[in-house]
N, C-alpha and C. Protein backbone atom coordinates (compact mmCIF):
# COMPACT_ATOMS: atom_id res chain seq x y z
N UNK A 1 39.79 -46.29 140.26
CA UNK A 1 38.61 -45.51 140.59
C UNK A 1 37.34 -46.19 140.03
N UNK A 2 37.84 -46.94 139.23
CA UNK A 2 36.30 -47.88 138.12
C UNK A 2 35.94 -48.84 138.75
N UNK A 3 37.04 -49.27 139.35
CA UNK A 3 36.82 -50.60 140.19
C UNK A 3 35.94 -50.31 141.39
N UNK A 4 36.80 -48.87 142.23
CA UNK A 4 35.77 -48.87 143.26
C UNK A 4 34.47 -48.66 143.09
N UNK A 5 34.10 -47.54 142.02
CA UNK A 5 32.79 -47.42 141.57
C UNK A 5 31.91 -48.26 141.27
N UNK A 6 32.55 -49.56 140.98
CA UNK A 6 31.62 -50.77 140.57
C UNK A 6 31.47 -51.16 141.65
N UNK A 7 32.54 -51.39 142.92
CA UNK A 7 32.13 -52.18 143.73
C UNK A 7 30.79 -51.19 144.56
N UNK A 8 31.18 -50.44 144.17
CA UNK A 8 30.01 -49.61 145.72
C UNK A 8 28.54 -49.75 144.86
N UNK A 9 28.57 -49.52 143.42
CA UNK A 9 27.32 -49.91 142.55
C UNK A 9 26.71 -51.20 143.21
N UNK A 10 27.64 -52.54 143.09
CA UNK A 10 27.27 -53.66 143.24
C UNK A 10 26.55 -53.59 144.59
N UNK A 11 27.19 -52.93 145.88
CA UNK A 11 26.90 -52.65 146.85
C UNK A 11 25.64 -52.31 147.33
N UNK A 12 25.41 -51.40 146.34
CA UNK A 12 24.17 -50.39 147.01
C UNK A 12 22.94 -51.30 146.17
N UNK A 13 22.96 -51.75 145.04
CA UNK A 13 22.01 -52.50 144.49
C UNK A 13 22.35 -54.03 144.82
N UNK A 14 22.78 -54.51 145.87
CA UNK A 14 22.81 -55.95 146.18
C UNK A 14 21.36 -56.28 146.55
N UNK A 15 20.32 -55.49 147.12
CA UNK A 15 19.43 -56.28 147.53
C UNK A 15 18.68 -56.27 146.11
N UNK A 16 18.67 -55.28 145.17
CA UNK A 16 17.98 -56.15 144.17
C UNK A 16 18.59 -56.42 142.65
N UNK A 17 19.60 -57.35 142.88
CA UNK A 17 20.25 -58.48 142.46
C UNK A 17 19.21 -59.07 141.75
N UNK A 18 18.36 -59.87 142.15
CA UNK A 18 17.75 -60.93 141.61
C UNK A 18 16.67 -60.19 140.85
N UNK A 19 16.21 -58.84 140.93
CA UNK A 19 15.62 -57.91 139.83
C UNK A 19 16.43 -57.94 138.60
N UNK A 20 17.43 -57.55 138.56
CA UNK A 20 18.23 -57.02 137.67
C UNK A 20 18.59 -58.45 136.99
N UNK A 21 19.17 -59.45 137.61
CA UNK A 21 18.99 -61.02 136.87
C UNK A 21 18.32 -60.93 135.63
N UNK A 22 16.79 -60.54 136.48
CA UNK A 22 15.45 -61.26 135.67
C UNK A 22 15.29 -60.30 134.01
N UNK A 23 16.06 -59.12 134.52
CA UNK A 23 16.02 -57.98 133.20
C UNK A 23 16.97 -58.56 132.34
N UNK A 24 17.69 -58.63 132.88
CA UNK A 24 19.03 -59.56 131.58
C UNK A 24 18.46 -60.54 131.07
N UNK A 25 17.59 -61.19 131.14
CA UNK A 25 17.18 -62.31 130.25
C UNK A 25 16.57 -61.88 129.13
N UNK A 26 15.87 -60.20 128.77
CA UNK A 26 15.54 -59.68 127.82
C UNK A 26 16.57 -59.27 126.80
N UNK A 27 16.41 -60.02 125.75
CA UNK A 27 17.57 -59.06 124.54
C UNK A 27 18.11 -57.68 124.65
N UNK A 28 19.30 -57.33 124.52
CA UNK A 28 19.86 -56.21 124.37
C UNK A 28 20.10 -55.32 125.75
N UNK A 29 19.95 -56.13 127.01
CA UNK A 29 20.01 -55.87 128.49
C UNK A 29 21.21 -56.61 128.66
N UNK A 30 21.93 -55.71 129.38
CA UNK A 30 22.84 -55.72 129.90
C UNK A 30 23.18 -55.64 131.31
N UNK A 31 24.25 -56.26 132.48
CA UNK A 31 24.18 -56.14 133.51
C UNK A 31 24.06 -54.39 134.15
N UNK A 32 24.75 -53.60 133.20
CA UNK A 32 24.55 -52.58 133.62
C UNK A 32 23.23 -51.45 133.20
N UNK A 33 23.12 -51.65 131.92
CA UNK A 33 21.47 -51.53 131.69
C UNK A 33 20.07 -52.05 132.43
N UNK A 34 20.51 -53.19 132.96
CA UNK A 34 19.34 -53.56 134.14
C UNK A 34 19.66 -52.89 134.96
N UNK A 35 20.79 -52.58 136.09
CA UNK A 35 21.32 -51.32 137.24
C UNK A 35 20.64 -50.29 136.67
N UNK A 36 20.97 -49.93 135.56
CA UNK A 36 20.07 -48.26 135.14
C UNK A 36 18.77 -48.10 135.17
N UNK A 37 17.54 -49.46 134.90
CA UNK A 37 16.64 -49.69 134.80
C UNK A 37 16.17 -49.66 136.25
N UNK A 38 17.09 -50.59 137.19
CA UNK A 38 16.26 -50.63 138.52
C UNK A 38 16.69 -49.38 139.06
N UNK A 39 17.67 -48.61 138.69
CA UNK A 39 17.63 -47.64 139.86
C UNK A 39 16.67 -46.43 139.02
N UNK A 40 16.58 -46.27 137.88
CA UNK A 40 15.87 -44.73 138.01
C UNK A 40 14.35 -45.73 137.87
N UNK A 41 13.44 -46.74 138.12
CA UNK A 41 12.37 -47.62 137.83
C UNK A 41 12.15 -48.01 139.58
N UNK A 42 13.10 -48.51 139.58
CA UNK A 42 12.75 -49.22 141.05
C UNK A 42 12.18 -50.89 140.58
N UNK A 43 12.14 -51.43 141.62
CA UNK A 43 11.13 -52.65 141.28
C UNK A 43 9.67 -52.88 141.79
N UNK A 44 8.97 -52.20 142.57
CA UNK A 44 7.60 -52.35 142.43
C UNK A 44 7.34 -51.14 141.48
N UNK A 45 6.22 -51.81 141.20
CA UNK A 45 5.55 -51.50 139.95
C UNK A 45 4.23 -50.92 140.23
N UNK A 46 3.75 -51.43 141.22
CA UNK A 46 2.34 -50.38 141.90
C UNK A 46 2.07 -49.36 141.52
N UNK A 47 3.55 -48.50 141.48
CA UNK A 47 3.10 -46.90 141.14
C UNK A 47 2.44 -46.67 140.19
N UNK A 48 3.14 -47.51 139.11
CA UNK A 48 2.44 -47.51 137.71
C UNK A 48 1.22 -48.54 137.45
N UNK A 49 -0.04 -47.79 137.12
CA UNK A 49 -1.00 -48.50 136.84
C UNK A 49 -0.84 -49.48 135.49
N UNK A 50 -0.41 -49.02 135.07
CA UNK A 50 -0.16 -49.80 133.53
C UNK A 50 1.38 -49.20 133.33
N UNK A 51 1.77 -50.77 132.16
CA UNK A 51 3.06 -50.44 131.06
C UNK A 51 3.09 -49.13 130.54
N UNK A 52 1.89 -48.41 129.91
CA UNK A 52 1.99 -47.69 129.26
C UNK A 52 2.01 -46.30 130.37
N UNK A 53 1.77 -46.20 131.56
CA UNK A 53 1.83 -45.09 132.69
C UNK A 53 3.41 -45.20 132.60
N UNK A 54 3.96 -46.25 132.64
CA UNK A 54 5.83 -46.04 132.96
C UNK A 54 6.67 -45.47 131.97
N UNK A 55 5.83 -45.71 130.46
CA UNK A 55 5.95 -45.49 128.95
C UNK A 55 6.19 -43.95 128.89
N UNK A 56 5.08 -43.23 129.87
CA UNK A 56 5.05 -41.84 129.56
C UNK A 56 5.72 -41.38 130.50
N UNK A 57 5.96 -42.03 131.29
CA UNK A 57 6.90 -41.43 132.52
C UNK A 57 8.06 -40.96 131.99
N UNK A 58 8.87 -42.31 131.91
CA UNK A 58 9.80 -42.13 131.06
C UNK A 58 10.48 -41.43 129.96
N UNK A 59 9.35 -40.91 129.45
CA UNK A 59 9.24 -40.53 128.11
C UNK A 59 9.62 -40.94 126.85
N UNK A 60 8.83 -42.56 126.86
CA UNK A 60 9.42 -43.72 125.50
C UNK A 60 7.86 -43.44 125.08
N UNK A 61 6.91 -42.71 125.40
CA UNK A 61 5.47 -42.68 124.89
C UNK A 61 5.91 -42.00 123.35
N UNK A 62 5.32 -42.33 122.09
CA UNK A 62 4.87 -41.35 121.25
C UNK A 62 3.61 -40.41 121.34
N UNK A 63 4.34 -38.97 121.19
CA UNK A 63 3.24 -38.16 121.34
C UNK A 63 2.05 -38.21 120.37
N UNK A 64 1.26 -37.08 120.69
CA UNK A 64 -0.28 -37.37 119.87
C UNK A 64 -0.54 -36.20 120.05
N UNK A 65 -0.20 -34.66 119.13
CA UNK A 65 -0.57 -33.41 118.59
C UNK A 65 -1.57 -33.48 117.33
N UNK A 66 -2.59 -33.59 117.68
CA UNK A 66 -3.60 -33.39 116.76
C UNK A 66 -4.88 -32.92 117.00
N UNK A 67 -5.16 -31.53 116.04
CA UNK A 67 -6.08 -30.82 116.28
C UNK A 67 -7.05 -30.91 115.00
N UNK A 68 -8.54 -30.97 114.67
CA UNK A 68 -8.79 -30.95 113.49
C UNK A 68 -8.89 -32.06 112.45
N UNK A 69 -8.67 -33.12 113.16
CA UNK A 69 -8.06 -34.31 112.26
C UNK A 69 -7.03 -34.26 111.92
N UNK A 70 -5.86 -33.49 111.86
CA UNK A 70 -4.67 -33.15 111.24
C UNK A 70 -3.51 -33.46 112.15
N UNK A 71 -2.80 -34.19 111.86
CA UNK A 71 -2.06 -35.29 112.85
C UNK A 71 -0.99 -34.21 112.59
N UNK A 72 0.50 -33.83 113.71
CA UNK A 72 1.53 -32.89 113.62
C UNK A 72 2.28 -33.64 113.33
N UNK A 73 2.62 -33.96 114.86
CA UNK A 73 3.98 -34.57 115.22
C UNK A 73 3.55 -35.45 116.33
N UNK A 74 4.81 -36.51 116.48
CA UNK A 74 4.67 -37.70 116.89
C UNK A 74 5.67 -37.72 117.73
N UNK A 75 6.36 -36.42 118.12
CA UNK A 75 7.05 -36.58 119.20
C UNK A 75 7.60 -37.25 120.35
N UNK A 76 8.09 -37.93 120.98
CA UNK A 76 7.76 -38.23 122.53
C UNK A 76 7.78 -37.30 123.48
N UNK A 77 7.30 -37.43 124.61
CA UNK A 77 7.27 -36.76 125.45
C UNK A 77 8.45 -36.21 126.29
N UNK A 78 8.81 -35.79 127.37
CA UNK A 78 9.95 -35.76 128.32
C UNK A 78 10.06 -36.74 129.08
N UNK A 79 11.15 -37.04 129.35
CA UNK A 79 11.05 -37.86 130.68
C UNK A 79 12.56 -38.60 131.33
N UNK A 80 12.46 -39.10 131.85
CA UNK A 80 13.60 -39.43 132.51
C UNK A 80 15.27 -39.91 131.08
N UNK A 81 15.98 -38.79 131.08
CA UNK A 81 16.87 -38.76 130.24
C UNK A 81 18.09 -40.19 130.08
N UNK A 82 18.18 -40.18 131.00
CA UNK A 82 19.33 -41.28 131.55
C UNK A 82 18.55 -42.58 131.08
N UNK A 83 17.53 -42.68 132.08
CA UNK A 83 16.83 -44.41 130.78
C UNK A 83 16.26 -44.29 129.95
N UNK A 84 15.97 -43.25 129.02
CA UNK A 84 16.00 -42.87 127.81
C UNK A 84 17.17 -43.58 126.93
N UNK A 85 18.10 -42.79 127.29
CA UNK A 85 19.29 -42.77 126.23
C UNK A 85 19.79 -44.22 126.94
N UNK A 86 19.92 -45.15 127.70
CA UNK A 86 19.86 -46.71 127.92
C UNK A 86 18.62 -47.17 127.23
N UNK A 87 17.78 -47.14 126.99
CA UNK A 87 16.84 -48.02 126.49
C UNK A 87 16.72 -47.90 124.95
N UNK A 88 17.62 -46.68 124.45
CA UNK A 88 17.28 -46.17 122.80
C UNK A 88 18.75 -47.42 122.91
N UNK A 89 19.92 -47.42 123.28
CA UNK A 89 21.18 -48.47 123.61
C UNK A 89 20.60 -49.81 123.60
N UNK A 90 19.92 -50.46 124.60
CA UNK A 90 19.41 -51.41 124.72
C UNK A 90 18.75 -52.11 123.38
N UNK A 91 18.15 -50.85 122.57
CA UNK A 91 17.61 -51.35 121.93
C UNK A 91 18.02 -51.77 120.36
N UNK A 92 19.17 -50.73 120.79
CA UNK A 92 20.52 -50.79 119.54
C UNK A 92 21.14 -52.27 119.62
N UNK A 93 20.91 -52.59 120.98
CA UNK A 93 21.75 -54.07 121.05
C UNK A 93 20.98 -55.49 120.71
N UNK A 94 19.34 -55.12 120.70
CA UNK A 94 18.89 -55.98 120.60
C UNK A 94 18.62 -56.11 119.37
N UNK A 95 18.55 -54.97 118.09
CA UNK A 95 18.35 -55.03 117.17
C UNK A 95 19.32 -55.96 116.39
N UNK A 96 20.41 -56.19 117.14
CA UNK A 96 21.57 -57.07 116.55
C UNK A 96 21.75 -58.22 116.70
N UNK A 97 20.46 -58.53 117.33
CA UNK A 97 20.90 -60.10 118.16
C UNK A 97 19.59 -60.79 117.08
N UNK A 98 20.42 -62.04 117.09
CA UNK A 98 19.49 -62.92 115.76
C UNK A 98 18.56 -64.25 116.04
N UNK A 99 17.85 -63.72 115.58
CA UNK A 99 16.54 -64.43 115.70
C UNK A 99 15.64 -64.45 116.76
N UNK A 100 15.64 -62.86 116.98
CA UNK A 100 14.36 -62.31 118.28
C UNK A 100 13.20 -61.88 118.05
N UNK A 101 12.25 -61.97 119.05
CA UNK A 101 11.19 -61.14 118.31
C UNK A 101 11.70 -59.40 118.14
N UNK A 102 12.45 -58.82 119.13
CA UNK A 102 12.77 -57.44 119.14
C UNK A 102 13.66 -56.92 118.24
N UNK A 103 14.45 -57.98 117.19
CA UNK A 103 15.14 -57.88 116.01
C UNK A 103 14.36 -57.76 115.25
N UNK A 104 13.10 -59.10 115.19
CA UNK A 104 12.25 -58.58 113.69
C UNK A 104 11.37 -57.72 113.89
N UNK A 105 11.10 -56.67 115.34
CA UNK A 105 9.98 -55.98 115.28
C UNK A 105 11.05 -54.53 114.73
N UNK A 106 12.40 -54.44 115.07
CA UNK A 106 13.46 -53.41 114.42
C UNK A 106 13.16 -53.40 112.73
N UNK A 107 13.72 -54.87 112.15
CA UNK A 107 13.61 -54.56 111.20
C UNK A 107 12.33 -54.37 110.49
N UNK A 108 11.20 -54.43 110.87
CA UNK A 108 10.27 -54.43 110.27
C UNK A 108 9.97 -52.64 110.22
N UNK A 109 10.15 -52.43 111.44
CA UNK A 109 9.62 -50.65 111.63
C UNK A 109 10.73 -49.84 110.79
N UNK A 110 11.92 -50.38 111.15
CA UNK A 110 13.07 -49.55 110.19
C UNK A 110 12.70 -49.38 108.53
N UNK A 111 12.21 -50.56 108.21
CA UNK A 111 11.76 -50.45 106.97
C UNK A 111 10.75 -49.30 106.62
N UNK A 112 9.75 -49.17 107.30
CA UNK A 112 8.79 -48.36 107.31
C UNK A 112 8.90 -46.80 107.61
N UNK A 113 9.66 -46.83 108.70
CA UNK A 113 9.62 -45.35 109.43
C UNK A 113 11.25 -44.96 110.19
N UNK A 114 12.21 -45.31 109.34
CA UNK A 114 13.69 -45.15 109.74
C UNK A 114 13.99 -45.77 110.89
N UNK A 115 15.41 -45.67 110.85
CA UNK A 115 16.06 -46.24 111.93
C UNK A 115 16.03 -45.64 113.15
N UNK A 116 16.20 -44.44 113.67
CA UNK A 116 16.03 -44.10 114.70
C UNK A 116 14.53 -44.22 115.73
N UNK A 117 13.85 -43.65 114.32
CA UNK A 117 12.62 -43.89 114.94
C UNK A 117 12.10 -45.85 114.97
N UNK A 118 12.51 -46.54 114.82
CA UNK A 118 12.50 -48.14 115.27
C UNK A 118 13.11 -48.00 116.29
N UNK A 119 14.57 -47.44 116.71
CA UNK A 119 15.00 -47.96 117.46
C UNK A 119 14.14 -47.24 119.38
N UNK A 120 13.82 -46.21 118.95
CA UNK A 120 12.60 -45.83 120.47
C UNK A 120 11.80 -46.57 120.21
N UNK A 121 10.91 -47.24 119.06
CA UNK A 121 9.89 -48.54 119.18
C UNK A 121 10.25 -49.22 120.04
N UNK A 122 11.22 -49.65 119.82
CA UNK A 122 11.97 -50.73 120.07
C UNK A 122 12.36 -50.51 122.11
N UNK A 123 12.98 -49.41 122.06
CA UNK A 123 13.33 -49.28 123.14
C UNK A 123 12.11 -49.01 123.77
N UNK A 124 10.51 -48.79 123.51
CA UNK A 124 9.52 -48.60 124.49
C UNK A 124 9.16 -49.89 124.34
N UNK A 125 9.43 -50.95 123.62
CA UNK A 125 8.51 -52.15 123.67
C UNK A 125 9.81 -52.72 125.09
N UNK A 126 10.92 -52.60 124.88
CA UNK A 126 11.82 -53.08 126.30
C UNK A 126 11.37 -52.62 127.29
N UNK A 127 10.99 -51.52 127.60
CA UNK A 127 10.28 -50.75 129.04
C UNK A 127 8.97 -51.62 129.11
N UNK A 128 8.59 -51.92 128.11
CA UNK A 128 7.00 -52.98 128.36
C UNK A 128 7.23 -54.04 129.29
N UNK A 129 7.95 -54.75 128.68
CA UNK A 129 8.54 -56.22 128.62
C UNK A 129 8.98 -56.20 130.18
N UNK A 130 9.93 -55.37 130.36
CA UNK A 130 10.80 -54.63 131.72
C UNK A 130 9.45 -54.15 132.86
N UNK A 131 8.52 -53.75 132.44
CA UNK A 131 7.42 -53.83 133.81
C UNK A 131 6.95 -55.03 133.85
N UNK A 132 6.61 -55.57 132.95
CA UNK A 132 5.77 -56.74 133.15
C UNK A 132 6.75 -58.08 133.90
N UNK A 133 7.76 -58.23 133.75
CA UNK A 133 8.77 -58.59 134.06
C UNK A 133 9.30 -58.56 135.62
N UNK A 134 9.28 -57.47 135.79
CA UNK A 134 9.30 -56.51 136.83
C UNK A 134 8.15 -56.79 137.72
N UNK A 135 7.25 -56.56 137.61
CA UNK A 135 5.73 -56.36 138.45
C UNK A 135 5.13 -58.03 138.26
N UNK A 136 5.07 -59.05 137.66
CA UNK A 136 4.67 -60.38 137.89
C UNK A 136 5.58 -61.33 138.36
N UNK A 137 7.46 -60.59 138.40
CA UNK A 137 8.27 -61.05 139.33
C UNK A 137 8.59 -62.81 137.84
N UNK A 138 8.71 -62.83 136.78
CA UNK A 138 9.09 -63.64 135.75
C UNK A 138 10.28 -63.38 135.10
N UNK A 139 10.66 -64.98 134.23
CA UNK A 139 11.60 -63.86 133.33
C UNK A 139 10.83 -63.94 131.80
N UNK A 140 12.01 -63.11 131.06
CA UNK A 140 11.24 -63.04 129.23
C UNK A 140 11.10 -64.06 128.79
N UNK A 141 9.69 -64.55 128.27
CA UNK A 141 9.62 -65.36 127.26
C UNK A 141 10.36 -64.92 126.09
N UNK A 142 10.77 -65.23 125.04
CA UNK A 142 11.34 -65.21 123.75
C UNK A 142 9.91 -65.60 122.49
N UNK A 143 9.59 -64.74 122.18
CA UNK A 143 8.52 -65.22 121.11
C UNK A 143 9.32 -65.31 119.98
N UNK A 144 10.15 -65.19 119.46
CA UNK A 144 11.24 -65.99 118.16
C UNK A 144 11.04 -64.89 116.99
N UNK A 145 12.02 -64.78 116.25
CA UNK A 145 11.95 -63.94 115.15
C UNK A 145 11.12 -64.10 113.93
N UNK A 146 10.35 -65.15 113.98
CA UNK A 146 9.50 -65.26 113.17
C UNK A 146 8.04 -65.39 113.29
N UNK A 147 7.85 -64.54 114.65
CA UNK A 147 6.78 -64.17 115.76
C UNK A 147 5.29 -63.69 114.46
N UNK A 148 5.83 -62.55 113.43
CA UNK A 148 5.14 -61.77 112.62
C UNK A 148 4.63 -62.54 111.75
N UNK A 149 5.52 -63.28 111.33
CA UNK A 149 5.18 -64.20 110.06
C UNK A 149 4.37 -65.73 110.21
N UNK A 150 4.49 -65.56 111.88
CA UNK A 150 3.43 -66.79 112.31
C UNK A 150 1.84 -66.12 112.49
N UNK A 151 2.19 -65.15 112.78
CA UNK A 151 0.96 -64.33 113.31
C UNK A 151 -0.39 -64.25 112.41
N UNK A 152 0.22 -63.80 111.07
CA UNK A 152 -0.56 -63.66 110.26
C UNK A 152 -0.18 -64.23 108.58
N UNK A 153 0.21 -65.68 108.45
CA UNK A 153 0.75 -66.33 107.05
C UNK A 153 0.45 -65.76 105.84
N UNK A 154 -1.01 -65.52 106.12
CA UNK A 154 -1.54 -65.70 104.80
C UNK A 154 -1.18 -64.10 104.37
N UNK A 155 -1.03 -63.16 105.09
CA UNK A 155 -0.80 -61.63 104.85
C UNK A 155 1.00 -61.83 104.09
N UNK A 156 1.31 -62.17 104.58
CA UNK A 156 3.21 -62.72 104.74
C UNK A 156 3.43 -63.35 103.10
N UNK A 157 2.39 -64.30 102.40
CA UNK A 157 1.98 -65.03 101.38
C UNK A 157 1.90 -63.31 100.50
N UNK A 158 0.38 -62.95 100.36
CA UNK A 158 -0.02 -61.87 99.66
C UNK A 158 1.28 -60.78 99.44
N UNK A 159 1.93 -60.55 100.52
CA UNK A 159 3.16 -59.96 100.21
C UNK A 159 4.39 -60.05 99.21
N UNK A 160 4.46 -61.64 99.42
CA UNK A 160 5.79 -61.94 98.97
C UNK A 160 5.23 -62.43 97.73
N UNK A 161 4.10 -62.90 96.85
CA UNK A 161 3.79 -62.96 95.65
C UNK A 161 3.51 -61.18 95.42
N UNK A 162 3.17 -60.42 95.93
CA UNK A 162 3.43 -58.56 94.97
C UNK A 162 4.97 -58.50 95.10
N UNK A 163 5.74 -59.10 95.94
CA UNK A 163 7.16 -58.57 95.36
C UNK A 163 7.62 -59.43 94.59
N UNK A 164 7.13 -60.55 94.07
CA UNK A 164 7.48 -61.16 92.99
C UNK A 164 7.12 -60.90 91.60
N UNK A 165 5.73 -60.29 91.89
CA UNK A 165 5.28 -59.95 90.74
C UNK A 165 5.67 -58.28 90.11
N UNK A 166 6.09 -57.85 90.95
CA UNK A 166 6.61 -56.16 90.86
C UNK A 166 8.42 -56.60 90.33
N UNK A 167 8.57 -57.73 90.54
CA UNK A 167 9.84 -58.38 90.19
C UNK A 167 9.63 -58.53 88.60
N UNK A 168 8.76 -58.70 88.27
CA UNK A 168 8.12 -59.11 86.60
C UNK A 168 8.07 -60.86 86.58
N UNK A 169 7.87 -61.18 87.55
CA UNK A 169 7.49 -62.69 87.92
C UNK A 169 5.28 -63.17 87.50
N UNK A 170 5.29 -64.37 87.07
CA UNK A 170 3.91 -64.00 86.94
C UNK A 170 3.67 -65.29 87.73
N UNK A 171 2.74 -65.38 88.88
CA UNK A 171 3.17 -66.18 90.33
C UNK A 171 1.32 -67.07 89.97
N UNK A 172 1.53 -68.08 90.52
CA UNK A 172 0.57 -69.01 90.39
C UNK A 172 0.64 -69.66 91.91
N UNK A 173 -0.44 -69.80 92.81
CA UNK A 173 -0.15 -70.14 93.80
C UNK A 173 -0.96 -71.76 94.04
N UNK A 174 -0.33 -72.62 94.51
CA UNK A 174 -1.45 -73.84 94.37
C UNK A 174 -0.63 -74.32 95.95
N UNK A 175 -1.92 -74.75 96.41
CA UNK A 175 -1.46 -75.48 98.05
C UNK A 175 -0.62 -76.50 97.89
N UNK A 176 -0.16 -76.68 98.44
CA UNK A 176 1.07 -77.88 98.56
C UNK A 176 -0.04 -79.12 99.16
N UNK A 177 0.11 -80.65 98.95
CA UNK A 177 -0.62 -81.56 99.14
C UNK A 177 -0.22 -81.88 100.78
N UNK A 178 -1.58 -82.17 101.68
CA UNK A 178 -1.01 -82.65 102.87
C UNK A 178 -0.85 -81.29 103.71
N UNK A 179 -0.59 -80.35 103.19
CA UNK A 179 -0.54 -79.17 104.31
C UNK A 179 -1.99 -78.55 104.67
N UNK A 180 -1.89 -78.17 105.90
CA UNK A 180 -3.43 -77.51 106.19
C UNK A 180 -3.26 -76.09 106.21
């Protein structure tokens, strides 16, 4: 019965095959996680004016309850359940894969604001990636797991001398000769 089910899957999404390709080249996508993506997404992208219109569709948006200056909750919104709970997956898978940018943007948020809540980061930055992808008809670049720490060195530096020094380390920093 699995077998036939796959075949008639394969069937009915043969014409967009070469959509679903282009999604697998993103970390933590899977042949059948791209099927879930194109069928409740589709592949034009028109509808959605922006990444972030498909974001709330979906409901991978974080909400924004605030009255007063007084921030609530950060909820997400509703939205399509099924690529929800694939893309929170997706993103479980990518968090495992080494040396991505979508691994170190996991571990970085996990640190900060738990695991679950990284892993919908995580899974709305795949719905990003997945329109843009989608709608300019490309596949994923890979910006590398050390995307953060290129971004901004000298922040990355200031860091790792306070955890040395919160270590009871007393840190002296002098440029290395020849480096710019």
């Amino acid at each position: 019965m699995i077998g036939r089910l796959s075949a008639r899957l394969e069937e009915a999404l043969a014409p967009f095959a070469h959509a679903a390709q282009r999604l697998q080249t993103i970390p933590g996508i899977s042949q059948r996680t791209a099927e879930t993506v194109v069928a409740e997404v589709g592949t034009k992208m028109e509808q959605f004016p922006t990444a972030d219109h498909l974001a709330s569709w979906a409901g991978m948006s974080p909400g924004n309850n605030e009255s007063a200056g007084q921030r609530r909750t950060g909820k997400t919104c509703r939205g399509s359940r099924w690529l929800r709970t694939t893309l929170v997956q997706a993103a479980w898978a990518a968090s495992h894969t080494k040396g991505t940018y979508l691994a170190a943007q996991y571990r970085r948020l996990a640190a900060r604001r738990g695991k679950k809540r990284a892993l919908v980061a995580v899974g709305h930055t795949i719905l990003v990636i997945a329109y843009h992808v989608l709608k300019d008809g490309t596949v994923y670049q890979e910006l590398g797991g050390d995307f953060f720490e290129r971004l901004d060195p000298e922040r990355l530096t200031h860091s790792l001398v306070r955890r040395l020094e919160k270590l009871g380390h007393e840190v002296t920093l002098k440029p290395k000769e020849g480096a710019a």
